[in-house]
N, C-alpha and C. Protein backbone atom coordinates (compact mmCIF):
# COMPACT_ATOMS: atom_id res chain seq x y z
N UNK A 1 0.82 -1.20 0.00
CA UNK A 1 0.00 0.00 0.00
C UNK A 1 0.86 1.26 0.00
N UNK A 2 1.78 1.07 0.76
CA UNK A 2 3.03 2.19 0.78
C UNK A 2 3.43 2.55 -0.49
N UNK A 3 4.03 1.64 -1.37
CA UNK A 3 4.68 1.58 -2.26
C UNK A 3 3.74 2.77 -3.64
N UNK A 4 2.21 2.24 -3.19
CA UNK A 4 1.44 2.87 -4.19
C UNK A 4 1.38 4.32 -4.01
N UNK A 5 1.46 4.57 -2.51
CA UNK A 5 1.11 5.56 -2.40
C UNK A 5 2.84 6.25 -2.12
N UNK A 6 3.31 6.13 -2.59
CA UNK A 6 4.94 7.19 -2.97
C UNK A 6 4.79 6.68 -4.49
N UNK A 7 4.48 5.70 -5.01
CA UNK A 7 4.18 6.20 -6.71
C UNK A 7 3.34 7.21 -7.16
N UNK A 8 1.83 7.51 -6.57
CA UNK A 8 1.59 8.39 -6.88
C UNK A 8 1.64 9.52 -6.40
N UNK A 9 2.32 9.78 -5.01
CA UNK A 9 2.60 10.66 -4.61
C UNK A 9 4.33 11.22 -5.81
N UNK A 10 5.00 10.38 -6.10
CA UNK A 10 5.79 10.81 -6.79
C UNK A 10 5.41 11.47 -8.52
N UNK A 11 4.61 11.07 -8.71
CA UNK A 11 4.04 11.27 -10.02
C UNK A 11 3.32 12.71 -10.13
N UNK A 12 2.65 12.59 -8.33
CA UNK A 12 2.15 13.65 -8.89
C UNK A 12 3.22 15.23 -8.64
N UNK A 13 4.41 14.64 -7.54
CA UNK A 13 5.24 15.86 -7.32
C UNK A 13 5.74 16.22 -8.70
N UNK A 14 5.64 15.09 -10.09
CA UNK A 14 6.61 15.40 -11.07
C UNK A 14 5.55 16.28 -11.97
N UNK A 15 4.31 15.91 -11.95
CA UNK A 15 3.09 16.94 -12.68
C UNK A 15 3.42 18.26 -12.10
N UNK A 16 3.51 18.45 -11.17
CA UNK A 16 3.58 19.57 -10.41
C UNK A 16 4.63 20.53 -10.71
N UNK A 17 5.76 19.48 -10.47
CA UNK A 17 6.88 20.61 -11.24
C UNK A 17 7.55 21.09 -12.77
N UNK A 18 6.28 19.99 -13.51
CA UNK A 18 6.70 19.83 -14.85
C UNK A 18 5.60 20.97 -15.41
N UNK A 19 4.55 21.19 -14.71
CA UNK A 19 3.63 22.14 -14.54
C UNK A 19 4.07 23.74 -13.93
N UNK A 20 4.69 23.68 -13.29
CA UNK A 20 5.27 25.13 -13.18
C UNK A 20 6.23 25.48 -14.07
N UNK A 21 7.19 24.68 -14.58
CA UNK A 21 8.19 24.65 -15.63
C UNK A 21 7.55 25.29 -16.63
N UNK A 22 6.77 24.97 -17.23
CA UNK A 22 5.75 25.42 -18.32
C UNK A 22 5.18 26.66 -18.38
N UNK A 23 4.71 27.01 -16.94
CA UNK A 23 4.02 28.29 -16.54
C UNK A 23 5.24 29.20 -17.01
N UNK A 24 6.44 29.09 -16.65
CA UNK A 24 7.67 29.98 -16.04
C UNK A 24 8.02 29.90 -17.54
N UNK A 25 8.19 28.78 -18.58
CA UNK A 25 8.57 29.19 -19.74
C UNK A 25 7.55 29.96 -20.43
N UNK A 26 6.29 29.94 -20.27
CA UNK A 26 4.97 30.27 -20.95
C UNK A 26 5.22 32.10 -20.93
N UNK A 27 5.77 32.52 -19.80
CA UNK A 27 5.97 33.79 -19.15
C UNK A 27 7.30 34.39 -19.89
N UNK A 28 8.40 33.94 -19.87
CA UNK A 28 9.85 34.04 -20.36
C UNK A 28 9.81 33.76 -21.65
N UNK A 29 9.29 33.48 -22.37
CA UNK A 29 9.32 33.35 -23.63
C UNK A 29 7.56 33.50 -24.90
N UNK A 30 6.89 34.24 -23.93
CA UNK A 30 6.10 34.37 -24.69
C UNK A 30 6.25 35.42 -26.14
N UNK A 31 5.80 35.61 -26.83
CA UNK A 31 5.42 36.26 -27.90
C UNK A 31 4.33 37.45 -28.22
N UNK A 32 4.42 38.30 -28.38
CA UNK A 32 3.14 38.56 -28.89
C UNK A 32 2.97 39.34 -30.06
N UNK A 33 1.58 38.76 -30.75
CA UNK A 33 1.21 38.81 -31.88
C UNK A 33 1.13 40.15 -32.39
N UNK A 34 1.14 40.75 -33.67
CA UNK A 34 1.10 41.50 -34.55
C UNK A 34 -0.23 42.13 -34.71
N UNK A 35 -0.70 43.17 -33.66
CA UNK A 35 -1.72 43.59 -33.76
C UNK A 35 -3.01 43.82 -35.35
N UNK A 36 -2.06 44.38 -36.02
CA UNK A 36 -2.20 44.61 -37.15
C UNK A 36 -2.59 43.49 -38.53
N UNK A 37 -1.30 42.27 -38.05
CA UNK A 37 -1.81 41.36 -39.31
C UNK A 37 -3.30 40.26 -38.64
N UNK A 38 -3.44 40.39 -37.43
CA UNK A 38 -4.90 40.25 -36.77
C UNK A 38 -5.57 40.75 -36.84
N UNK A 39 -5.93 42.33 -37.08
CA UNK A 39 -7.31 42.88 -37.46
C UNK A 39 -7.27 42.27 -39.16
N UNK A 40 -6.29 42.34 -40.05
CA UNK A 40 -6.70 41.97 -41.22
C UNK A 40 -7.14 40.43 -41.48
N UNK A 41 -6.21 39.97 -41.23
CA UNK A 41 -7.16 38.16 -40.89
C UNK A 41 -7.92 38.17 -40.61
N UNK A 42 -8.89 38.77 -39.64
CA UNK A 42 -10.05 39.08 -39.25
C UNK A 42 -11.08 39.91 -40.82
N UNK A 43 -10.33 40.81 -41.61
CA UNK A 43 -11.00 41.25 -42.55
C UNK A 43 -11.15 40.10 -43.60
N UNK A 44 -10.06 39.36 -44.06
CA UNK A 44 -10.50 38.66 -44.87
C UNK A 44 -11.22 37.06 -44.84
N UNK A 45 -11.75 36.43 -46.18
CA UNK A 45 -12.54 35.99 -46.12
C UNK A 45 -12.34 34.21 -45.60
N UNK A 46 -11.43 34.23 -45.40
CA UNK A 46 -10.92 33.12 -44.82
C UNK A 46 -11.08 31.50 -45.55
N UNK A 47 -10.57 32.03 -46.83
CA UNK A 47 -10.86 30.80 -47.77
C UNK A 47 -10.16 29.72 -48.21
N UNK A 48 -8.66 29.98 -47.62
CA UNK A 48 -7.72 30.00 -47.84
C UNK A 48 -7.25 29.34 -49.14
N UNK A 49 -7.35 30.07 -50.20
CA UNK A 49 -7.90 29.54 -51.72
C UNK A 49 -6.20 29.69 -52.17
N UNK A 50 -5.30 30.54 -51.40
CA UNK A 50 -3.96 31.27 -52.26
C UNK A 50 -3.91 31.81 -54.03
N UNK A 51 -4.89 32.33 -53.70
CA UNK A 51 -4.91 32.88 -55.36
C UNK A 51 -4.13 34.23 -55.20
N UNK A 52 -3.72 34.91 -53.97
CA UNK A 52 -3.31 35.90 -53.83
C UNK A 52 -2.00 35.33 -53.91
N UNK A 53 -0.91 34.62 -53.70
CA UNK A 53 0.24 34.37 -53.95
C UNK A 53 0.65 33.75 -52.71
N UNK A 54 -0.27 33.62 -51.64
CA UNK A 54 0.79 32.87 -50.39
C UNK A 54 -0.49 31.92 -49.82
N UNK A 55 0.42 30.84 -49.25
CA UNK A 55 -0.24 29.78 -48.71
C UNK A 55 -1.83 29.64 -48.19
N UNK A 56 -2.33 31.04 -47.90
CA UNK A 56 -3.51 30.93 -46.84
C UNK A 56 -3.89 32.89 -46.15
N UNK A 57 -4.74 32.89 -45.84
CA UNK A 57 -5.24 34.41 -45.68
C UNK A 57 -4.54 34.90 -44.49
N UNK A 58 -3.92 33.88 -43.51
CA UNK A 58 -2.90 34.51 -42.35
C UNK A 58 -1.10 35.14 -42.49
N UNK A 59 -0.70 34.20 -43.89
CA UNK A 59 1.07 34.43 -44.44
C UNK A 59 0.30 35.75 -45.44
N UNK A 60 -0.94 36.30 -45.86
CA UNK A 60 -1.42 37.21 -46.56
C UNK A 60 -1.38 38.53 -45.68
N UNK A 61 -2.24 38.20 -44.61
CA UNK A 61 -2.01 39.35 -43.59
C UNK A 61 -1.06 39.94 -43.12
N UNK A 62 -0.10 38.67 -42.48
CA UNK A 62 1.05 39.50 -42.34
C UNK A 62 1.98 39.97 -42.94
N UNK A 63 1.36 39.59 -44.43
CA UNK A 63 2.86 40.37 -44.96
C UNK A 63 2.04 41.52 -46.11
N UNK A 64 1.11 41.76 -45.80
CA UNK A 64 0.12 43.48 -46.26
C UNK A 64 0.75 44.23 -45.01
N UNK A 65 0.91 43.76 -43.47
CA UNK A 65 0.75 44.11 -42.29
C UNK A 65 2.41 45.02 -42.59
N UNK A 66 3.58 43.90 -43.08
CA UNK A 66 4.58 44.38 -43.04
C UNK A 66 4.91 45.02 -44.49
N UNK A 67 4.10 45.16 -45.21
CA UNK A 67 4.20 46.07 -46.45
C UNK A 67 4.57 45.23 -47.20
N UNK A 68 4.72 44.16 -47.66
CA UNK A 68 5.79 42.89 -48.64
C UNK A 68 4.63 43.01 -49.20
N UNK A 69 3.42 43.06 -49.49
CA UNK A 69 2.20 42.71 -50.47
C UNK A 69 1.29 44.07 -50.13
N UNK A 70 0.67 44.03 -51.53
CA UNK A 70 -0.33 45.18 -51.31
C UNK A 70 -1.65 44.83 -51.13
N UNK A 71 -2.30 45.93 -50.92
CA UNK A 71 -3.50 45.47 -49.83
C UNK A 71 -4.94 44.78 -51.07
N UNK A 72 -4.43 44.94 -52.16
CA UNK A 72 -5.10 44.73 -53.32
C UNK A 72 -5.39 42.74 -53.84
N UNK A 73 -5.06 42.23 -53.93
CA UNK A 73 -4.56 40.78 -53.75
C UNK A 73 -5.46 39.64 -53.68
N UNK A 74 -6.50 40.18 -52.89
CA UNK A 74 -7.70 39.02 -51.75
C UNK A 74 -8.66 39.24 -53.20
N UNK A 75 -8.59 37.43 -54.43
CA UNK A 75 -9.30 37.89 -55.27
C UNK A 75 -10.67 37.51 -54.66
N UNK A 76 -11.05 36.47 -53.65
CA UNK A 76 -12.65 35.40 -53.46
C UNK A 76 -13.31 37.32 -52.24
N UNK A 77 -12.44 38.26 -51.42
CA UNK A 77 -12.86 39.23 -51.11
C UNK A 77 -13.16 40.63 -51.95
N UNK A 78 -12.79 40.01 -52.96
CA UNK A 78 -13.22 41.93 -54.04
C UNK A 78 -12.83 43.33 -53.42
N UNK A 79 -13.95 44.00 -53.71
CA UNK A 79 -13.23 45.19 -53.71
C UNK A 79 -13.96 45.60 -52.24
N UNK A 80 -14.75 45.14 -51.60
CA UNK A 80 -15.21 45.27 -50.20
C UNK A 80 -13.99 45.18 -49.12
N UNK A 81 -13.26 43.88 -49.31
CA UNK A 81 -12.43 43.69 -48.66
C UNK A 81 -11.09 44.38 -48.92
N UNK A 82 -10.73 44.99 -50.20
CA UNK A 82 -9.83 45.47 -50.38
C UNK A 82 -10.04 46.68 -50.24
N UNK A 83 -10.84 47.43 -49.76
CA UNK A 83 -11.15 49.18 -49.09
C UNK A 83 -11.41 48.80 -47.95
N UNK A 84 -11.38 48.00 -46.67
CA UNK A 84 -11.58 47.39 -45.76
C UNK A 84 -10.00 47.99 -45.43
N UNK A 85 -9.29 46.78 -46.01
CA UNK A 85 -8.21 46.57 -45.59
C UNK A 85 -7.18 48.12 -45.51
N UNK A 86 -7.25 48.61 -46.84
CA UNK A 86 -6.84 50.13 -47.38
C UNK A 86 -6.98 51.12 -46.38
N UNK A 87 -8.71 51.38 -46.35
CA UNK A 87 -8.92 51.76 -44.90
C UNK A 87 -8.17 51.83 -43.57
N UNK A 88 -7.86 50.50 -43.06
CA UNK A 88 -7.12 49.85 -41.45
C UNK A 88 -5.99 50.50 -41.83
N UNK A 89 -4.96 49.79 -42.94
CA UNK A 89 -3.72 50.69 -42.80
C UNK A 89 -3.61 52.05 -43.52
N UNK A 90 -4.32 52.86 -43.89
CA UNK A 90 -4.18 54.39 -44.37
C UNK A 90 -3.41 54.56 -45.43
N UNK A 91 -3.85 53.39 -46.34
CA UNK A 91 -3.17 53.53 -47.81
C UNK A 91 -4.64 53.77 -48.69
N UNK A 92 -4.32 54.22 -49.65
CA UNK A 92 -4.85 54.87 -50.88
C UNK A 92 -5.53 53.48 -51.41
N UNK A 93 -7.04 53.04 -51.39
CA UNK A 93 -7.48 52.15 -52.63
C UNK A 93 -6.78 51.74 -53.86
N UNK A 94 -6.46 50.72 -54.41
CA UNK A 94 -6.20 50.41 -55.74
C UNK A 94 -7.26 49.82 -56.52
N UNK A 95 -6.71 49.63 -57.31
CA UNK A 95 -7.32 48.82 -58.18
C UNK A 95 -7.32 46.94 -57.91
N UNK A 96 -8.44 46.26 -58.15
CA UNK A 96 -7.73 45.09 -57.84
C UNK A 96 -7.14 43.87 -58.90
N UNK A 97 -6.25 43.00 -57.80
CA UNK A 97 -4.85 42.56 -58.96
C UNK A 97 -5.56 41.59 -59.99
N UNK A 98 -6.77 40.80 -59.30
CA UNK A 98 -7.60 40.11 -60.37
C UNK A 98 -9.37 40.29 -60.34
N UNK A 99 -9.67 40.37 -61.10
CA UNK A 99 -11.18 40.34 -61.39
C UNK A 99 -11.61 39.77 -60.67
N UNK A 100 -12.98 39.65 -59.42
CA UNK A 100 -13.29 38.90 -58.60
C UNK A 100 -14.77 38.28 -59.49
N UNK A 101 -14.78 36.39 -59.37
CA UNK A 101 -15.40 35.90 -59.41
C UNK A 101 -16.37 35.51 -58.81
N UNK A 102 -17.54 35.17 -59.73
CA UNK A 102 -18.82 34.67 -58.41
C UNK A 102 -17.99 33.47 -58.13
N UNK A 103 -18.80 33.39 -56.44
CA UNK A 103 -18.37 32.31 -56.01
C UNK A 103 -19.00 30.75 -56.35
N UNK A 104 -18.19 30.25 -56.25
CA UNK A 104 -17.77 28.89 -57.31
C UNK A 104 -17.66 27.48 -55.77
N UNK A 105 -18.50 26.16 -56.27
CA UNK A 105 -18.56 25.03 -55.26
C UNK A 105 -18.24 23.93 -56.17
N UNK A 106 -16.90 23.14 -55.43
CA UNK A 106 -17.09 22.15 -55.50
C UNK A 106 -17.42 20.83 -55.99
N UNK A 107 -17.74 20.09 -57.20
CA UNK A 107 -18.67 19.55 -57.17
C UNK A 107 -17.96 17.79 -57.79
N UNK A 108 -17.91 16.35 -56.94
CA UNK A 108 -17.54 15.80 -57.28
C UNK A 108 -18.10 14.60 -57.83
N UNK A 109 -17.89 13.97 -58.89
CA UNK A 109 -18.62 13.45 -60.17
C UNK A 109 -18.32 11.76 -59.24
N UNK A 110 -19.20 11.83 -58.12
CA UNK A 110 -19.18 10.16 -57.47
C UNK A 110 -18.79 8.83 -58.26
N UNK A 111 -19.69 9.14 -59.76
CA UNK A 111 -19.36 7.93 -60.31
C UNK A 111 -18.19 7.19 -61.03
N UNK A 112 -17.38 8.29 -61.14
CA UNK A 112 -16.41 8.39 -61.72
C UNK A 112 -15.22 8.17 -60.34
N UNK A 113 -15.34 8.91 -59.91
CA UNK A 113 -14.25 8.96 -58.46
C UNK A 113 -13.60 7.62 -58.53
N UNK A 114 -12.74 7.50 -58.53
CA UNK A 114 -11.64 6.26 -57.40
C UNK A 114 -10.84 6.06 -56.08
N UNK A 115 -11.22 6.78 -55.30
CA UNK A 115 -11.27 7.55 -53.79
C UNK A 115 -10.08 7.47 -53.46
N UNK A 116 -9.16 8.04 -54.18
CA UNK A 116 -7.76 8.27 -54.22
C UNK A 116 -7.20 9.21 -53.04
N UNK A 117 -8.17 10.19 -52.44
CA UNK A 117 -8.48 10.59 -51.60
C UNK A 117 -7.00 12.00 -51.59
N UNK A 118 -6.64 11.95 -52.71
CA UNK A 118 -5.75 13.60 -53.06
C UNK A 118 -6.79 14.70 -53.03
N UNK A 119 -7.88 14.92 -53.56
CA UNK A 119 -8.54 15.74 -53.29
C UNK A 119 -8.52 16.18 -51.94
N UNK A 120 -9.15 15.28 -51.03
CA UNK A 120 -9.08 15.41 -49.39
C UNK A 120 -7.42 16.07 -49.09
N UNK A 121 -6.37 15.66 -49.21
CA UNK A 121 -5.06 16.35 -48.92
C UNK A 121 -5.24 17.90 -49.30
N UNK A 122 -5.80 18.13 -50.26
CA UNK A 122 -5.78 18.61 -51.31
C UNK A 122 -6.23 20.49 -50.16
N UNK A 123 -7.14 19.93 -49.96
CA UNK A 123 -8.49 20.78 -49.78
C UNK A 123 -8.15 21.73 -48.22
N UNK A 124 -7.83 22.62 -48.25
CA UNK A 124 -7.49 23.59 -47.05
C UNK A 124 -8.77 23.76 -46.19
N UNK A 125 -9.61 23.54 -46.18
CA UNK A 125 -10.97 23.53 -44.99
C UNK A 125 -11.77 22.15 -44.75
N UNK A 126 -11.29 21.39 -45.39
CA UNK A 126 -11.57 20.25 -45.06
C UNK A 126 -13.24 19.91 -45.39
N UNK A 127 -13.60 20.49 -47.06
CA UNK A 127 -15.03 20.38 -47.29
C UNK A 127 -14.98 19.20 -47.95
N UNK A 128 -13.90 18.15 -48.32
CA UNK A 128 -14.35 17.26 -48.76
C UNK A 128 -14.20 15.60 -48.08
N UNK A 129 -15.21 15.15 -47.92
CA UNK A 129 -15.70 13.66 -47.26
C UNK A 129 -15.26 12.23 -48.21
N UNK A 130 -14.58 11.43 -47.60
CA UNK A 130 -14.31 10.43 -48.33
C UNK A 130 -13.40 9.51 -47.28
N UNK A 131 -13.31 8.31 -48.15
CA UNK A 131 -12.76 7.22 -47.34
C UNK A 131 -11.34 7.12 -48.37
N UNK A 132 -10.58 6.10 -48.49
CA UNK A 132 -9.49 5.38 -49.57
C UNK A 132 -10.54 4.40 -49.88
N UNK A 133 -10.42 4.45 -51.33
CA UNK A 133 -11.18 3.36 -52.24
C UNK A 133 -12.91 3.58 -51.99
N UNK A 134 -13.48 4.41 -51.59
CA UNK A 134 -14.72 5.08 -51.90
C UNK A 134 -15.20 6.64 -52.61
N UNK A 135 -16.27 6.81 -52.59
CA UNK A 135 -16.79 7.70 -53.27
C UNK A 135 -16.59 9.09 -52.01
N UNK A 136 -16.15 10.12 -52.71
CA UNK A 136 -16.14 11.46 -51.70
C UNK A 136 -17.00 12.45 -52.63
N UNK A 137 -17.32 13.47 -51.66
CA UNK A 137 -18.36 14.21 -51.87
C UNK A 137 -17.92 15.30 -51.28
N UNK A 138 -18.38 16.63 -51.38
CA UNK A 138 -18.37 18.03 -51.01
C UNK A 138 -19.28 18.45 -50.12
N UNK A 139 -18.95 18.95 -48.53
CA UNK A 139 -19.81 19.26 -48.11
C UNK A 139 -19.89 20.77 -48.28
N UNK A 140 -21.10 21.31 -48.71
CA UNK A 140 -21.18 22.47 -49.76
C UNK A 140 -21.27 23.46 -48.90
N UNK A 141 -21.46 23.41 -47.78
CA UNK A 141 -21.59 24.57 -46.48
C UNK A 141 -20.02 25.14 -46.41
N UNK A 142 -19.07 24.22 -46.27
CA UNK A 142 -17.90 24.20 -46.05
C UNK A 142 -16.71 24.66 -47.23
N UNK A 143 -17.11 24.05 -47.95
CA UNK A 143 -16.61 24.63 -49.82
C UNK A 143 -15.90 26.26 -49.62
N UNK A 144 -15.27 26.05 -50.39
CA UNK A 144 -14.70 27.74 -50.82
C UNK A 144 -14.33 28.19 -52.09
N UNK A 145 -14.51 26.91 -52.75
CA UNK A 145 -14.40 27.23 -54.15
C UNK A 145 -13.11 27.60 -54.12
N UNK A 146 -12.03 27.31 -53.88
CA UNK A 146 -10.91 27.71 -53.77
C UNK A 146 -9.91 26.73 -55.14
N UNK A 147 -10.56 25.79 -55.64
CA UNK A 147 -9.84 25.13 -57.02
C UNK A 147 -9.07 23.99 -56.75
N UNK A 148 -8.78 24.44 -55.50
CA UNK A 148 -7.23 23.50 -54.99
C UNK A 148 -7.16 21.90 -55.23
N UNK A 149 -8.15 21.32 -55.20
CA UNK A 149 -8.95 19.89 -55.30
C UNK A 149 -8.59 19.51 -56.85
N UNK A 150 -8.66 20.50 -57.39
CA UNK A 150 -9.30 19.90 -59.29
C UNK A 150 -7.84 19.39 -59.39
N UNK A 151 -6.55 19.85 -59.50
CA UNK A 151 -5.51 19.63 -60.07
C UNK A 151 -4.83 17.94 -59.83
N UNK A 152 -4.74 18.24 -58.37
CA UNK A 152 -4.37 16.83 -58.00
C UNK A 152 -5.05 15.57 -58.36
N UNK A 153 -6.63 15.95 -58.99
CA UNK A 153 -7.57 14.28 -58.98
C UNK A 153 -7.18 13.93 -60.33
N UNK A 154 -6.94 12.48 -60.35
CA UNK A 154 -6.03 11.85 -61.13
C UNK A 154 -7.23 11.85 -62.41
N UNK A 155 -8.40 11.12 -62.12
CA UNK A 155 -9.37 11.55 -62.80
C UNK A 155 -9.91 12.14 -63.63
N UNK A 156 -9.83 13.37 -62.96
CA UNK A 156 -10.53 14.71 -63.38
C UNK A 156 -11.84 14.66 -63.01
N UNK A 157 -12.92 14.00 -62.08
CA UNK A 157 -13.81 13.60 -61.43
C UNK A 157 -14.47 14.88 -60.68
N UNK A 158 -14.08 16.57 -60.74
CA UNK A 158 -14.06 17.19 -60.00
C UNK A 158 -14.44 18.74 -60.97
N UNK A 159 -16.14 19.08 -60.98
CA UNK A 159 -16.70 20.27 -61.71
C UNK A 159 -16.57 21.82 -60.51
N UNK A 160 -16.45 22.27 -60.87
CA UNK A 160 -16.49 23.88 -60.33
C UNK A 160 -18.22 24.45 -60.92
N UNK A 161 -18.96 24.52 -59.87
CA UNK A 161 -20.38 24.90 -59.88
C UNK A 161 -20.44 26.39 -59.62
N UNK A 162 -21.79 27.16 -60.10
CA UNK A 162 -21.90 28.10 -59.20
C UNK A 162 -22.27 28.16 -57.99
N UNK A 163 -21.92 28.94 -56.95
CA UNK A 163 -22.32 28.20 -55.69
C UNK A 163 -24.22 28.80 -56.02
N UNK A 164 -24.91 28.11 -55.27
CA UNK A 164 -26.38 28.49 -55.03
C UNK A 164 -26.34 30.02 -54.48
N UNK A 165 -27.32 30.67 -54.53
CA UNK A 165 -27.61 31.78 -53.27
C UNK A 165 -28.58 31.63 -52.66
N UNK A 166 -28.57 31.23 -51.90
CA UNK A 166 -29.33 31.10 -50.36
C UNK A 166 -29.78 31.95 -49.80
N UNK A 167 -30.94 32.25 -48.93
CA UNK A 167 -31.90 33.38 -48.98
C UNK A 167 -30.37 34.18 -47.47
N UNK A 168 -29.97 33.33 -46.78
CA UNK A 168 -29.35 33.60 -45.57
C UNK A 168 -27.79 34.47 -45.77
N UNK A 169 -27.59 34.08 -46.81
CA UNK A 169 -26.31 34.85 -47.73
C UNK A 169 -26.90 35.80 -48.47
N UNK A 170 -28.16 36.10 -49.05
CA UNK A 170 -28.08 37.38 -50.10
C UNK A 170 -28.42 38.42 -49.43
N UNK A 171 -27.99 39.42 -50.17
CA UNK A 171 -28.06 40.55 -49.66
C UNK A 171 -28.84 41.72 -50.90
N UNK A 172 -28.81 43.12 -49.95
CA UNK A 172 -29.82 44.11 -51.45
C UNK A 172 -28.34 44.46 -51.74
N UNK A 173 -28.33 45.18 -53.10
CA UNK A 173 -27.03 45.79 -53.74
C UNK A 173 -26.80 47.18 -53.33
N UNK A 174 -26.27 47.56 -52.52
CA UNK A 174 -25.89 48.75 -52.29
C UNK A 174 -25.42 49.28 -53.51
N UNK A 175 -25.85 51.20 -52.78
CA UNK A 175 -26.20 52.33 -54.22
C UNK A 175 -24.48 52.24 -54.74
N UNK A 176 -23.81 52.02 -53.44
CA UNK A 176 -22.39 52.26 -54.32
C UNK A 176 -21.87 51.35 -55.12
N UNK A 177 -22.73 49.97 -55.22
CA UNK A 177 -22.78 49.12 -56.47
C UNK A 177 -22.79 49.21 -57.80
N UNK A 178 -24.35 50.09 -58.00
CA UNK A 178 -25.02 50.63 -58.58
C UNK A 178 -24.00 51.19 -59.74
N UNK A 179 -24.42 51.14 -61.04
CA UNK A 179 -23.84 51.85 -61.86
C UNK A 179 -24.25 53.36 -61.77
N UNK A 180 -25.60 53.40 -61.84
CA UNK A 180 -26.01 54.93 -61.96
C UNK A 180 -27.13 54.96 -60.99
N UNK A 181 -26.86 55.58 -60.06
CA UNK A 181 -28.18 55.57 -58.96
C UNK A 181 -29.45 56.40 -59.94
N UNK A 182 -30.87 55.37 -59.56
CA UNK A 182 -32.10 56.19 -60.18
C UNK A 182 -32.67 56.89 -59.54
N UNK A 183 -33.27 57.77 -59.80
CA UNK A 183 -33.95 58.71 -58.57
C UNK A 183 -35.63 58.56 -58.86
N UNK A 184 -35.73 58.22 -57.89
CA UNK A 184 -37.34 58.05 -58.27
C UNK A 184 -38.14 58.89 -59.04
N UNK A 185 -39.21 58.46 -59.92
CA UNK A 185 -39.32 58.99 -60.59
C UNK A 185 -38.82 59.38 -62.07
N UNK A 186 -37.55 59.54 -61.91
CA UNK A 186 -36.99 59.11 -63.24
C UNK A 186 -37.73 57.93 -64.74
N UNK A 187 -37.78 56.85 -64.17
CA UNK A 187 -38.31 56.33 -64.98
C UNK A 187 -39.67 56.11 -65.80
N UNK A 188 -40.22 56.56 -64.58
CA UNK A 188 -41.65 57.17 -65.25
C UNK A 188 -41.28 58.70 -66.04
N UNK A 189 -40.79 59.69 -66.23
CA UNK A 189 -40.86 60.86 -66.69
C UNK A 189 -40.01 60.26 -68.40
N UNK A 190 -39.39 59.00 -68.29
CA UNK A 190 -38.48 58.77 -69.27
C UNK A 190 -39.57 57.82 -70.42
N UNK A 191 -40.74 57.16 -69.48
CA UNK A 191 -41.61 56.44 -70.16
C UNK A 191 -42.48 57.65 -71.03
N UNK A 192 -43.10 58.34 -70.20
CA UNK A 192 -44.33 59.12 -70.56
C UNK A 192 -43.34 60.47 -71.68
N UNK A 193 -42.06 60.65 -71.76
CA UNK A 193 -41.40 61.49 -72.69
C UNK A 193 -41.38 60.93 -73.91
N UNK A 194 -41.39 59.43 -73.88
CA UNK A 194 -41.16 58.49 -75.35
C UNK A 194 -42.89 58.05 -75.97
């Protein structure tokens, strides 16, 4: 009974001090983060598609944060996100570096598949479901349309859809959308003139 009880009495003196060890390095060597490339990660859309040139929307932030990239870049965020960003750090709007596309899902051709399961490696949010040697599928909530999937499937088993719009995602078009704001009225005075 002795014996058990100096084993766990020893075990637990070693939690204990392997536990303050930690605290004391946690303190002495902490870090802290880059205020700045955190509010922008926070701005963008978190797709992590790399169409902007780096791995994922966080190696994006911080290096708009440290000036290495311009704030222009984020193509799946448009031009919302890129006067967002312009805005935070007090640079001048540009133009943006690519044309922003509707957003685009996913879509994998089951019958065809050979559940090679590269897609799944493939896929930075983890929207696609599958086993080795079965059929995988897209879970479409999760999707980002980010492309990354198509290249690697040996196949080619793998369509780019439009995504749906869903009543919970749409939105009205704001006037600064708008090509030419109408003013009410207008169109009736333009009918009854012709």
């Amino acid at each position: 009974m002795t014996d058990m009880l100096y084993g766990v009495l020893s075990l637990g003196g070693f939690a204990l001090i392997a536990g303050i060890m930690l605290a004391v390095a946690m303190r002495v060597f902490h870090v802290d983060g880059d205020p700045m490339s955190e509010k922008i990660d926070g701005i963008l859309p978190q797709t992590q598609c790399a169409k902007c040139g780096y791995p994922g929307c966080k190696p994006y932030a911080e290096a708009v944060a440290k000036g290495a990239a311009e704030v222009n870049q984020c193509v799946p965020g448009g031009e919302r996100v890129m006067l967002q960003i312009a805005e935070l750090m007090g640079v001048q709007p540009m133009a943006l570096a690519q044309e922003p596309e509707p957003p685009m899902l996913a879509f994998v051709r089951e019958d065809e598949c050979i559940g090679c399961t590269l897609c799944i490696k493939a896929c930075p949010v983890d929207a696609i479901l599958g086993a080795p040697k079965q059929y995988h599928t897209v879970i479409a909530e999760h999707c980002t349309g980010c492309r990354l999937c198509i290249e690697p499937c040996p196949v080619d088993c793998i369509d780019m859809i439009l995504k749906p719009e869903v009543l919970e995602e749409w939105t009205w078009t704001s006037p600064e959308e708008l090509h030419r704001p109408i003013r009410i009225g207008e169109q009736g005075h333009a009918a009854h003139a012709a």
